[in-house]
C-alpha atoms as a PDB file:
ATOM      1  CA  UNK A   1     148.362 -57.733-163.810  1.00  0.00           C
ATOM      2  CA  UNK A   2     145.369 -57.633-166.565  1.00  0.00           C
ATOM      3  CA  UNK A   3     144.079 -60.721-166.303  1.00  0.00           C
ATOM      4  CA  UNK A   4     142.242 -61.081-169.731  1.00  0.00           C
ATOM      5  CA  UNK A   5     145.976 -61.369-171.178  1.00  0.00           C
ATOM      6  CA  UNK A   6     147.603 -64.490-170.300  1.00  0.00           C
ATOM      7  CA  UNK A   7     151.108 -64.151-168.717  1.00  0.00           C
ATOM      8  CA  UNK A   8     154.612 -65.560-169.654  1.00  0.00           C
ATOM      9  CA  UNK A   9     157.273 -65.781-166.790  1.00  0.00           C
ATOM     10  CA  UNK A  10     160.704 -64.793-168.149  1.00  0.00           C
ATOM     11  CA  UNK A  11     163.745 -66.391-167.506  1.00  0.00           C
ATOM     12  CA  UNK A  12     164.614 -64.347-164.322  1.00  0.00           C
ATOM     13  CA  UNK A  13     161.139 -64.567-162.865  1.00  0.00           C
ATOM     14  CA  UNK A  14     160.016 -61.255-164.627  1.00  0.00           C
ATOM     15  CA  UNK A  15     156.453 -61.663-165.504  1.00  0.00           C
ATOM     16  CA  UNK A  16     155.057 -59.668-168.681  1.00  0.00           C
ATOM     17  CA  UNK A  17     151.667 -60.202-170.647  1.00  0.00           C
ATOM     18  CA  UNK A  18     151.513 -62.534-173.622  1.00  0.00           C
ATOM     19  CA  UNK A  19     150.661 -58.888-175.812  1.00  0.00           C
ATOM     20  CA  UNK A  20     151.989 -55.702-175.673  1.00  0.00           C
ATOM     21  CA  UNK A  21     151.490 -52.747-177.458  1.00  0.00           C
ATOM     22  CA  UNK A  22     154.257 -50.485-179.565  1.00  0.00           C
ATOM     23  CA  UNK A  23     154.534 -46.803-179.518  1.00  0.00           C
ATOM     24  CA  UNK A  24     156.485 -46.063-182.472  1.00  0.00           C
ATOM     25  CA  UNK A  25     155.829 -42.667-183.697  1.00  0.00           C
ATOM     26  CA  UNK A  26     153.466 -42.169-180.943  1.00  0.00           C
ATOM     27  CA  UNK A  27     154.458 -38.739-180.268  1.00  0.00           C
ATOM     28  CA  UNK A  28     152.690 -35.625-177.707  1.00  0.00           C
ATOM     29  CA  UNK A  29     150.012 -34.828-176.779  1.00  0.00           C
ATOM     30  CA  UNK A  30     147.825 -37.628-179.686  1.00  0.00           C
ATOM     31  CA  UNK A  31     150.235 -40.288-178.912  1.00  0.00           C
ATOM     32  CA  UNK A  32     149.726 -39.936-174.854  1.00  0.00           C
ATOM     33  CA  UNK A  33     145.692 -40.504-175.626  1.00  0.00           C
ATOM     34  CA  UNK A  34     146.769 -43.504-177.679  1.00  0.00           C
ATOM     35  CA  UNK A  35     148.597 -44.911-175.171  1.00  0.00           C
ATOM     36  CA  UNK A  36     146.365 -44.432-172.393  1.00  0.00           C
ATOM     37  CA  UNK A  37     143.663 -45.730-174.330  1.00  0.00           C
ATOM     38  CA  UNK A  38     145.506 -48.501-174.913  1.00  0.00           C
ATOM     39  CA  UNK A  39     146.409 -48.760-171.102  1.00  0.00           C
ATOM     40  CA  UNK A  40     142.431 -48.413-170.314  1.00  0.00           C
ATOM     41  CA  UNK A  41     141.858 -51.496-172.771  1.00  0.00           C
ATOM     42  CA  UNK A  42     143.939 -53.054-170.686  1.00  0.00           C
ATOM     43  CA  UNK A  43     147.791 -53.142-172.511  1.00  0.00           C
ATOM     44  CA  UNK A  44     149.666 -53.506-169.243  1.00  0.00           C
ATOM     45  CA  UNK A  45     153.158 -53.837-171.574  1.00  0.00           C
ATOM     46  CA  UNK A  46     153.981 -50.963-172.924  1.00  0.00           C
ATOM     47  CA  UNK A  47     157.154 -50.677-175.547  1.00  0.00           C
ATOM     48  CA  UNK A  48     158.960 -47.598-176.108  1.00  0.00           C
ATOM     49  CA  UNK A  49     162.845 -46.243-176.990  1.00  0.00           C
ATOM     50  CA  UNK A  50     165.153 -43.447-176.488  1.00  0.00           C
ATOM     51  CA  UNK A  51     165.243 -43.484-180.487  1.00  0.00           C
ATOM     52  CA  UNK A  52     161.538 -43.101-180.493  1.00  0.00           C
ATOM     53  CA  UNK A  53     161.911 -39.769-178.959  1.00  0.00           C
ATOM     54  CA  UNK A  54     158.621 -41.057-176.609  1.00  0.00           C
ATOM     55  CA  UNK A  55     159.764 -42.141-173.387  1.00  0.00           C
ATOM     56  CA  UNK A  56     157.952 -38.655-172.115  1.00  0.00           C
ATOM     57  CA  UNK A  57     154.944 -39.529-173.825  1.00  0.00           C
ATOM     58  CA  UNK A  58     155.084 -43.242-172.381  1.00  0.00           C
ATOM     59  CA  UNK A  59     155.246 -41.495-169.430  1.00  0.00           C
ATOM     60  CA  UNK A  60     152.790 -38.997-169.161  1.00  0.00           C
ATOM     61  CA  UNK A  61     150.461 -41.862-170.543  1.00  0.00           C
ATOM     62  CA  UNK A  62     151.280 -43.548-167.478  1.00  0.00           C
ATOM     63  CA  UNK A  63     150.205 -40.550-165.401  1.00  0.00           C
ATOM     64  CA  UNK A  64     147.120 -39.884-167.207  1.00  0.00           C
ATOM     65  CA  UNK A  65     146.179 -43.610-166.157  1.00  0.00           C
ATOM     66  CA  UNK A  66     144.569 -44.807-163.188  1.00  0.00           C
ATOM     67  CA  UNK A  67     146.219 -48.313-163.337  1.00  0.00           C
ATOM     68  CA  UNK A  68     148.722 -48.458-160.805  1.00  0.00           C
ATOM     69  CA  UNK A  69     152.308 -48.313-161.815  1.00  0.00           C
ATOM     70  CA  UNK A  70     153.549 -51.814-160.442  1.00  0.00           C
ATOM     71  CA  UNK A  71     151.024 -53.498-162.615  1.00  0.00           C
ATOM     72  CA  UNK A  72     152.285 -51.929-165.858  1.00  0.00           C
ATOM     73  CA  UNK A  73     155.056 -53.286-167.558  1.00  0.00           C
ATOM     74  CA  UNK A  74     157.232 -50.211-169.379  1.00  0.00           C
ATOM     75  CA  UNK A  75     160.102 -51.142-171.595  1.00  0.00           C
ATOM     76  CA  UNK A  76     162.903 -48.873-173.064  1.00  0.00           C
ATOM     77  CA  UNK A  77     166.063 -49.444-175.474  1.00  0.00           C
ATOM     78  CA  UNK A  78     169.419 -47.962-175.232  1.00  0.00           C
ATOM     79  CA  UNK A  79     170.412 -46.447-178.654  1.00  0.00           C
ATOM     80  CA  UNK A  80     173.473 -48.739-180.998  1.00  0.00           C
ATOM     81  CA  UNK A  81     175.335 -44.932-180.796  1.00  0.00           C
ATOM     82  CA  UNK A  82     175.895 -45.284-176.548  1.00  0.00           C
ATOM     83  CA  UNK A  83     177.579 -48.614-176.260  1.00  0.00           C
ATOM     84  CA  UNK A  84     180.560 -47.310-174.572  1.00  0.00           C
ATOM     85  CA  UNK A  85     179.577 -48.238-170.342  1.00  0.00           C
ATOM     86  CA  UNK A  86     179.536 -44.588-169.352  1.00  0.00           C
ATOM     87  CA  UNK A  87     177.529 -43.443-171.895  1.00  0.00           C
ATOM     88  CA  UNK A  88     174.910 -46.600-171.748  1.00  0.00           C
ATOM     89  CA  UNK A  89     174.660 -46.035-167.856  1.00  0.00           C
ATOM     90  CA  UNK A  90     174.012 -42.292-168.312  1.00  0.00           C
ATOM     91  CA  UNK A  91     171.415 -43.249-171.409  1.00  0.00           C
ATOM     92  CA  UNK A  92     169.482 -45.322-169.207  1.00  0.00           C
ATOM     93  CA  UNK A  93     169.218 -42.764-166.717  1.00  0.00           C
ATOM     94  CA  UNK A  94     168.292 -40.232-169.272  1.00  0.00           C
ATOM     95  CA  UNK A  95     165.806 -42.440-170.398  1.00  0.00           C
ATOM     96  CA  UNK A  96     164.333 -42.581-166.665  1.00  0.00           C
ATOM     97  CA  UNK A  97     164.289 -38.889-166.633  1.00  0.00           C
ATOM     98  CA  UNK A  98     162.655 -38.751-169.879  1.00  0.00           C
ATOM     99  CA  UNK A  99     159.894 -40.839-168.932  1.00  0.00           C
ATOM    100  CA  UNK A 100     159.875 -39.062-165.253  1.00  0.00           C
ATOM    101  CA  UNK A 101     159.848 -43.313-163.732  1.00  0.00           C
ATOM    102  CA  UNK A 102     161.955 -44.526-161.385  1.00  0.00           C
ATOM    103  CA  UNK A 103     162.376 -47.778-163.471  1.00  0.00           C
ATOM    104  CA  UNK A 104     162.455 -49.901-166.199  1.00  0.00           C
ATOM    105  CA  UNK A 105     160.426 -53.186-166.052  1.00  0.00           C
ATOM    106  CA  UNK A 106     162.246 -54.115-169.117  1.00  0.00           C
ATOM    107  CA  UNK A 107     165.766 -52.453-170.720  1.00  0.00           C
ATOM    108  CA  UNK A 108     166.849 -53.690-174.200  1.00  0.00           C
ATOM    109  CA  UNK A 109     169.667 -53.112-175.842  1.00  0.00           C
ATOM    110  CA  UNK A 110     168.081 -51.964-179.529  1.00  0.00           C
ATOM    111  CA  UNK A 111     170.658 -53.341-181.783  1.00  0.00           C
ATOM    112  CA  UNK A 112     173.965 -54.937-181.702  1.00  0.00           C
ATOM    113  CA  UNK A 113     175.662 -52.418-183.552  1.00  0.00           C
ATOM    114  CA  UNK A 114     178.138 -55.091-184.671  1.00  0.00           C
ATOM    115  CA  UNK A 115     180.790 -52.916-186.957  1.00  0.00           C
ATOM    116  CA  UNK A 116     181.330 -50.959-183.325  1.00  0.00           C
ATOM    117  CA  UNK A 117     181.508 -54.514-181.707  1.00  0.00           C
ATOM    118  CA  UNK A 118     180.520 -52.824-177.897  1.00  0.00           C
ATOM    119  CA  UNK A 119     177.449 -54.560-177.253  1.00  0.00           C
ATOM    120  CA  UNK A 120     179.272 -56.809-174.478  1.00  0.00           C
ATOM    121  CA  UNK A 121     179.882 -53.563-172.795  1.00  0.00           C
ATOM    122  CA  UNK A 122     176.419 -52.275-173.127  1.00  0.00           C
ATOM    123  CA  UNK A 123     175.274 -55.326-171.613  1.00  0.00           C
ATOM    124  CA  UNK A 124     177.751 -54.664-168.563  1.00  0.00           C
ATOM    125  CA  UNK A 125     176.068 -51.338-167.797  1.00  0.00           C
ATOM    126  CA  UNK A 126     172.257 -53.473-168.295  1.00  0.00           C
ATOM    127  CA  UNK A 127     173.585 -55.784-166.012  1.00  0.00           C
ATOM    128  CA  UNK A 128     174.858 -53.011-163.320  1.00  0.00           C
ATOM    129  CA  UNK A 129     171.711 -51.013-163.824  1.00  0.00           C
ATOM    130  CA  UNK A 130     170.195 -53.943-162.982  1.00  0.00           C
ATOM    131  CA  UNK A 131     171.792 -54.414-159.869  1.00  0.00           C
ATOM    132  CA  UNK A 132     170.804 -50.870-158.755  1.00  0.00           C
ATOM    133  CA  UNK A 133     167.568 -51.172-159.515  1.00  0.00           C
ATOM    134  CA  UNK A 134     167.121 -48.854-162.702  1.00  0.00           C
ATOM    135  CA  UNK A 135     165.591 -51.446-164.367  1.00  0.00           C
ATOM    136  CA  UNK A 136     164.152 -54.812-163.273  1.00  0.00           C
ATOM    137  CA  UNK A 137     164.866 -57.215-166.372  1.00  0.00           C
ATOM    138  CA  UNK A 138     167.053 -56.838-169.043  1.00  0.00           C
ATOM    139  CA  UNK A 139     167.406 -57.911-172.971  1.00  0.00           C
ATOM    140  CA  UNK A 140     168.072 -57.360-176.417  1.00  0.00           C
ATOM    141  CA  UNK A 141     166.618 -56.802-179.770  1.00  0.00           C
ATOM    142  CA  UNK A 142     168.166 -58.154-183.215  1.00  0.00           C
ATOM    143  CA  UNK A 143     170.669 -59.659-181.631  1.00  0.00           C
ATOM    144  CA  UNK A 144     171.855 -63.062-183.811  1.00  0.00           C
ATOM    145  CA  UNK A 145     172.724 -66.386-182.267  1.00  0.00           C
ATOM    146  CA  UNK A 146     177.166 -65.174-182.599  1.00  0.00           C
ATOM    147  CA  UNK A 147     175.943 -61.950-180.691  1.00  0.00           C
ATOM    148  CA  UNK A 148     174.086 -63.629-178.124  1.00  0.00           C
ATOM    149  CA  UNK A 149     176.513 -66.530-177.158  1.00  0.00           C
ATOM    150  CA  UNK A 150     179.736 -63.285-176.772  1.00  0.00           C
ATOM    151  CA  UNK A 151     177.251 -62.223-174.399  1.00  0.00           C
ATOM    152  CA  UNK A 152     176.643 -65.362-172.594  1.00  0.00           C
ATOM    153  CA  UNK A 153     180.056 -66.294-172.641  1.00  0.00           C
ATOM    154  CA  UNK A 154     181.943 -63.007-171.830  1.00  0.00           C
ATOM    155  CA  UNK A 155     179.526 -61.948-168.484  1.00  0.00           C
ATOM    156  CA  UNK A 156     178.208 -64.749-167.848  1.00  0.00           C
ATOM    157  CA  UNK A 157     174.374 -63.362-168.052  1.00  0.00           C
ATOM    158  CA  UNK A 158     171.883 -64.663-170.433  1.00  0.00           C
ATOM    159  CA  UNK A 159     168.987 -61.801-172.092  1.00  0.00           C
ATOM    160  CA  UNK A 160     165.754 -62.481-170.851  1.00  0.00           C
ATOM    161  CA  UNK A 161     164.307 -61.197-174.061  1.00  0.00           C
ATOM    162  CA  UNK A 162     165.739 -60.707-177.755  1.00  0.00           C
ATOM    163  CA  UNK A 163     163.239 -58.443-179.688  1.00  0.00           C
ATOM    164  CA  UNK A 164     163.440 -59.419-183.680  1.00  0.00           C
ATOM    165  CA  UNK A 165     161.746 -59.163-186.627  1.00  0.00           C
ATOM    166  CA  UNK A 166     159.456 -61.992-186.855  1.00  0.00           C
ATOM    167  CA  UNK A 167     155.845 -62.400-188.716  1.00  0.00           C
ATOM    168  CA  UNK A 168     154.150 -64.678-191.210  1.00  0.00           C
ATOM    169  CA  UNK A 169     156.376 -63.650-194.320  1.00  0.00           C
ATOM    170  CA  UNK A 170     159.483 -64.169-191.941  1.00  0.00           C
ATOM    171  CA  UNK A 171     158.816 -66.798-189.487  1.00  0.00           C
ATOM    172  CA  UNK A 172     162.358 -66.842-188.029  1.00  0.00           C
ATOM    173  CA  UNK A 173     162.145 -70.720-187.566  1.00  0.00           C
ATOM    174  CA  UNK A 174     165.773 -71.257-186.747  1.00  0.00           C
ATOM    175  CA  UNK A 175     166.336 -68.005-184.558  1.00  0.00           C
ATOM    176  CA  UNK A 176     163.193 -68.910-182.829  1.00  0.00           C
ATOM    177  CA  UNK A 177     164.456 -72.711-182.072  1.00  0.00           C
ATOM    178  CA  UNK A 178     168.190 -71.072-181.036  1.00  0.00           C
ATOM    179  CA  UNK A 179     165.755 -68.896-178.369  1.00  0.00           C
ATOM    180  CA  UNK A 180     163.730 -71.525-176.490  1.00  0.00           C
ATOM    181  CA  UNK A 181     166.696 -73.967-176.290  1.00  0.00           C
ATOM    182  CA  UNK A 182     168.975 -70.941-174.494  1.00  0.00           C
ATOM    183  CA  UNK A 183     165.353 -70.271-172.501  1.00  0.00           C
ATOM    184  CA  UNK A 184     165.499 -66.458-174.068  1.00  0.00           C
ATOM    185  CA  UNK A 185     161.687 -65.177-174.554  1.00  0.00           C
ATOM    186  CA  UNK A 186     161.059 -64.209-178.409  1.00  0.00           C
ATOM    187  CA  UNK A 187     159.088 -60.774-178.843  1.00  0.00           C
ATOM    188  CA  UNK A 188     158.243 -60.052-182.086  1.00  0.00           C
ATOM    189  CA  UNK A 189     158.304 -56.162-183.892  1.00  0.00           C
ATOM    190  CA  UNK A 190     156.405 -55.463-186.353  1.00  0.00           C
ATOM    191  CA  UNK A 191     153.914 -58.810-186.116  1.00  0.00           C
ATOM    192  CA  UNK A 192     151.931 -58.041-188.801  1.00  0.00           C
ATOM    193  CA  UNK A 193     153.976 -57.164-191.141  1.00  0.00           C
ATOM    194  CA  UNK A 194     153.824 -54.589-193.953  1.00  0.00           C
ATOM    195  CA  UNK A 195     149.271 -54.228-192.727  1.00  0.00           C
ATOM    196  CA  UNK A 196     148.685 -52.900-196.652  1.00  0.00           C
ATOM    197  CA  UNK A 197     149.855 -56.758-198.212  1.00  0.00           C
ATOM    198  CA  UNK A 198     149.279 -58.743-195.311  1.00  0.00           C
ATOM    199  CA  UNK A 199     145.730 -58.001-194.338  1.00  0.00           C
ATOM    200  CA  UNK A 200     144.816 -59.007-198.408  1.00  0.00           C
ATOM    201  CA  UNK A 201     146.610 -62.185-198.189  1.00  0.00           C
ATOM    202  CA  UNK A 202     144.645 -64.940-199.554  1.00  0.00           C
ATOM    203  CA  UNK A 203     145.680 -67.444-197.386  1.00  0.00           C
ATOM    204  CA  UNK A 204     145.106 -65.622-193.922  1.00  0.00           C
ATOM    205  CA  UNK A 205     141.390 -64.149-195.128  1.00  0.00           C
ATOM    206  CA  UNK A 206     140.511 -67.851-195.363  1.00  0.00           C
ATOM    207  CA  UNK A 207     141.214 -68.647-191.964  1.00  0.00           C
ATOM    208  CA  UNK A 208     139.928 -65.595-190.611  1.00  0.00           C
ATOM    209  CA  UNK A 209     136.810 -66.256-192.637  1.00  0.00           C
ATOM    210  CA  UNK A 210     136.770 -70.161-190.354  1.00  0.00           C
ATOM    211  CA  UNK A 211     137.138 -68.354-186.741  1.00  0.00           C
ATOM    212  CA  UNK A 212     135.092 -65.417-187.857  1.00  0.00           C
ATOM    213  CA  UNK A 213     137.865 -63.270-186.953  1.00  0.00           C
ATOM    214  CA  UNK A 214     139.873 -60.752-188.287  1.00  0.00           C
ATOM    215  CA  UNK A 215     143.224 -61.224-190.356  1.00  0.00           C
ATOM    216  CA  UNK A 216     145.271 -59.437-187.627  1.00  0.00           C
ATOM    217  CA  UNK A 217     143.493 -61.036-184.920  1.00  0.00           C
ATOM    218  CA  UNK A 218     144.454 -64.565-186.960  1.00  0.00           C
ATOM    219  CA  UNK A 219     148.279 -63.355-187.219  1.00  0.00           C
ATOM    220  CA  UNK A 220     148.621 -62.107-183.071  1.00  0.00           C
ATOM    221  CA  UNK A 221     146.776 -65.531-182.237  1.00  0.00           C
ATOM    222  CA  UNK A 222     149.360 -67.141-184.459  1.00  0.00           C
ATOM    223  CA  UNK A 223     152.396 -65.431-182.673  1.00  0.00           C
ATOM    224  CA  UNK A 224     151.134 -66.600-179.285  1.00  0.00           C
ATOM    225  CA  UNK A 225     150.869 -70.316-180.089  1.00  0.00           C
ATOM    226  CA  UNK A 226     154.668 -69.836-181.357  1.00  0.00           C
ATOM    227  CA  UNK A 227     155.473 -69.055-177.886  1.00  0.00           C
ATOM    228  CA  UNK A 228     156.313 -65.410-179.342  1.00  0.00           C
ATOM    229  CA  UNK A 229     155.648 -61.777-177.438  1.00  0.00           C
ATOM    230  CA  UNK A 230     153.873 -59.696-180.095  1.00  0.00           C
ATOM    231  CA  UNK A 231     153.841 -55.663-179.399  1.00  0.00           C
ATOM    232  CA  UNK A 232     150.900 -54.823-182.412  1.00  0.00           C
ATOM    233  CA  UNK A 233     150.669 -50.544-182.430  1.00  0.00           C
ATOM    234  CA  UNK A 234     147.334 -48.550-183.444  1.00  0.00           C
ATOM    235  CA  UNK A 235     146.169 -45.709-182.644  1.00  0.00           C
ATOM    236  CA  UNK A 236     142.579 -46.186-183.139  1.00  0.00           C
ATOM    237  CA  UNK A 237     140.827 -47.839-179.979  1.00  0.00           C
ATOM    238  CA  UNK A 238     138.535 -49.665-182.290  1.00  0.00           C
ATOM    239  CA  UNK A 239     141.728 -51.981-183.208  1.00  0.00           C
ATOM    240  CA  UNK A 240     143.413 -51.773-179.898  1.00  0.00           C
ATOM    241  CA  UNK A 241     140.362 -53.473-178.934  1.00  0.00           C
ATOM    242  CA  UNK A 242     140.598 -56.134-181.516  1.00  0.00           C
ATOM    243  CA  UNK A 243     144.312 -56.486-181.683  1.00  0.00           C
ATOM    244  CA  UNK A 244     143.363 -57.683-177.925  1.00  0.00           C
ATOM    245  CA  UNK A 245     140.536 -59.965-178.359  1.00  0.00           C
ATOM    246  CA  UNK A 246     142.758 -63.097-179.416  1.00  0.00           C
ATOM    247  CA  UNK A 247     142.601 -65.842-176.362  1.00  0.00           C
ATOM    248  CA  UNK A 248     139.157 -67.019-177.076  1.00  0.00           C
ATOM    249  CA  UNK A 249     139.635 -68.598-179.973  1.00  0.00           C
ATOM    250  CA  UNK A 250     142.456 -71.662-181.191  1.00  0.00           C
ATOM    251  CA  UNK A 251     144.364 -72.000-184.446  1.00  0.00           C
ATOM    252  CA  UNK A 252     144.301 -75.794-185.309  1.00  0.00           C
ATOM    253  CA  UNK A 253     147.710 -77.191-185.864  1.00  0.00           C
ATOM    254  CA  UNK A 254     147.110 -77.442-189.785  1.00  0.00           C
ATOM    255  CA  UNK A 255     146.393 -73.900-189.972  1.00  0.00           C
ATOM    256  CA  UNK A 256     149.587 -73.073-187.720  1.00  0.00           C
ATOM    257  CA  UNK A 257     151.531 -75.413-190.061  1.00  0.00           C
ATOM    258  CA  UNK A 258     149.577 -73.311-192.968  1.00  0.00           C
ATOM    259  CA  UNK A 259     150.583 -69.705-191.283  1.00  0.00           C
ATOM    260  CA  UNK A 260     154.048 -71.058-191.194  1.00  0.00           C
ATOM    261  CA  UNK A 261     154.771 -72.089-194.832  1.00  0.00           C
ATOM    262  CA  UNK A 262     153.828 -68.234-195.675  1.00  0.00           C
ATOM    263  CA  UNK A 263     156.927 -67.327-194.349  1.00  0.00           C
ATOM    264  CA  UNK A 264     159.421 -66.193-198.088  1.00  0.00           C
ATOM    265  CA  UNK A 265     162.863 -65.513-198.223  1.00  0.00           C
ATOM    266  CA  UNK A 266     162.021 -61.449-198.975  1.00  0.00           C
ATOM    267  CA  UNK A 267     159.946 -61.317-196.245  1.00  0.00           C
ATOM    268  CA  UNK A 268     162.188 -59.266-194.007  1.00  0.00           C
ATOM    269  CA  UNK A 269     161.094 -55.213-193.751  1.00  0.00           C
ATOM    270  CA  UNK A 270     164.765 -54.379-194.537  1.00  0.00           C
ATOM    271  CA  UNK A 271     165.931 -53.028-191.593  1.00  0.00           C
ATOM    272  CA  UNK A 272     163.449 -50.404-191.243  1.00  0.00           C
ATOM    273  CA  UNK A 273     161.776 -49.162-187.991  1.00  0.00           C
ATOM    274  CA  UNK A 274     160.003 -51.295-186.162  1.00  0.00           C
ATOM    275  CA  UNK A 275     156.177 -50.768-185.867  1.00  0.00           C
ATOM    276  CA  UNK A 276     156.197 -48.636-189.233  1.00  0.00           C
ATOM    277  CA  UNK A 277     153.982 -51.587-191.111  1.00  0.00           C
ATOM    278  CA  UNK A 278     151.949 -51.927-187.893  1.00  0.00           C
ATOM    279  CA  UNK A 279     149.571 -48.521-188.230  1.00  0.00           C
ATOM    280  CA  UNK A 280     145.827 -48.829-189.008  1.00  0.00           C
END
């Protein structure tokens, strides 16, 4: 593994790097070059989706590198429309086809689709594909505290990983707490938020100004002394690069207690895509 990103050791004895990057509308030909550059950096997690329409571009990226597969760290997310088992087992194959891998290091399931109520069986066919070696470690995203204990309680099986919304205008205190006392690893979309107000805020630019950092570089430092997996997407190398630069500095505890109080209760992005507020 990279070893200028610190590593976290999930649940199930997965290991994955304390910063990924996100793909999200990372399409072709462009968004393979932004992805290997990203890989080159040295971005050993890599998050993509069957709704992203860019598991083929994940993968090609992958080609194009010359880090070796087994230290990469490639994660995909079955769609809320395939819940039923058959058709979750045949999307995470498709998926593997899509990409052209033989696995999954990491297979979420992308939303809980709760009016459908079939995530339990989703996480049947994660839990199977698991066993057969389509995917090494599986999880969730946006799953909520009633979602994750059906889950625990009906197979037995606890997610290594619930993906959610989480940044400085929505801190997620209590989901966060529910996480590390279940032992579920927190990964946070869209860490930094909508870029265009959060990059001006007041608050942030002072601390920045103190480490002579940047404001996102102050936010993905932030995540990790949370305990929180933050998957940051650019394009541009030049912020790749910076996005990355994060572990040689500290946040004192009043500034984390600072970051923390930005949090607001219209902080949330909606519902919207992940990664849309995350483009420079």
């Amino acid at each position: 593994m990279n070893n200028s990103i610190p590593e976290l050791t999930l649940r199930d004895g997965m290991t994955l790097p304390a910063l990924g990057f996100g793909t999200y509308r990372l399409n072709g030909n462009d968004g393979a070059v932004s992805i290997q550059s990203a890989i080159d950096m040295g971005y050993r997690l890599i998050d993509t989706a069957y709704n992203y329409e860019n598991e083929g571009t994940v993968g090609e990226a992958v080609r194009r590198s010359s880090v070796p597969r087994d230290e990469l760290r490639i994660t995909s997310k079955l769609p809320g429309r395939y819940h039923e088992y058959n058709k979750a087992v045949a999307s995470i194959q498709e998926s593997l086809y899509r990409a052209g891998l033989e696995y999954y290091d990491l297979y979420l399931i992308h939303w809980p689709n709760p009016e459908q109520r079939k995530y339990t069986e989703a996480w049947q066919a994660l839990i199977d594909a698991k066993k057969w070696g389509l995917v090494r470690s599986i999880g969730v995203c946006n799953f909520l505290p009633d979602h994750l204990e059906q889950l625990m309680r009906e197979t037995d099986v606890t997610p290594s990983i619930n993906q959610i919304e989480l940044h400085p205008f929505f801190n997620q205190r209590d989901q966060l707490a529910y996480h590390k006392e279940k032992g579920i690893q927190t990964q946070s979309w869209s860490p930094l938020a909508r870029v265009t107000n959060i990059l001006g805020n007041e608050t942030i630019q002072s601390i920045a100004s103190r480490h002579k950092k940047s404001v996102s570089q102050i936010i993905l430092r932030w995540h990790y002394q949370l305990g929180t997996l933050p998957i940051p997407k650019s394009s541009s190398p030049e912020r790749q690069r910076e996005n990355m630069n994060i572990f040689d500095f500290a946040l004192e505890e009043a500034e984390m207690r600072i970051m923390n109080e930005l949090t607001r209760r219209d902080g949330r992005l909606n519902g919207q895509n992940p990664a849309d507020y995350e483009e420079f």
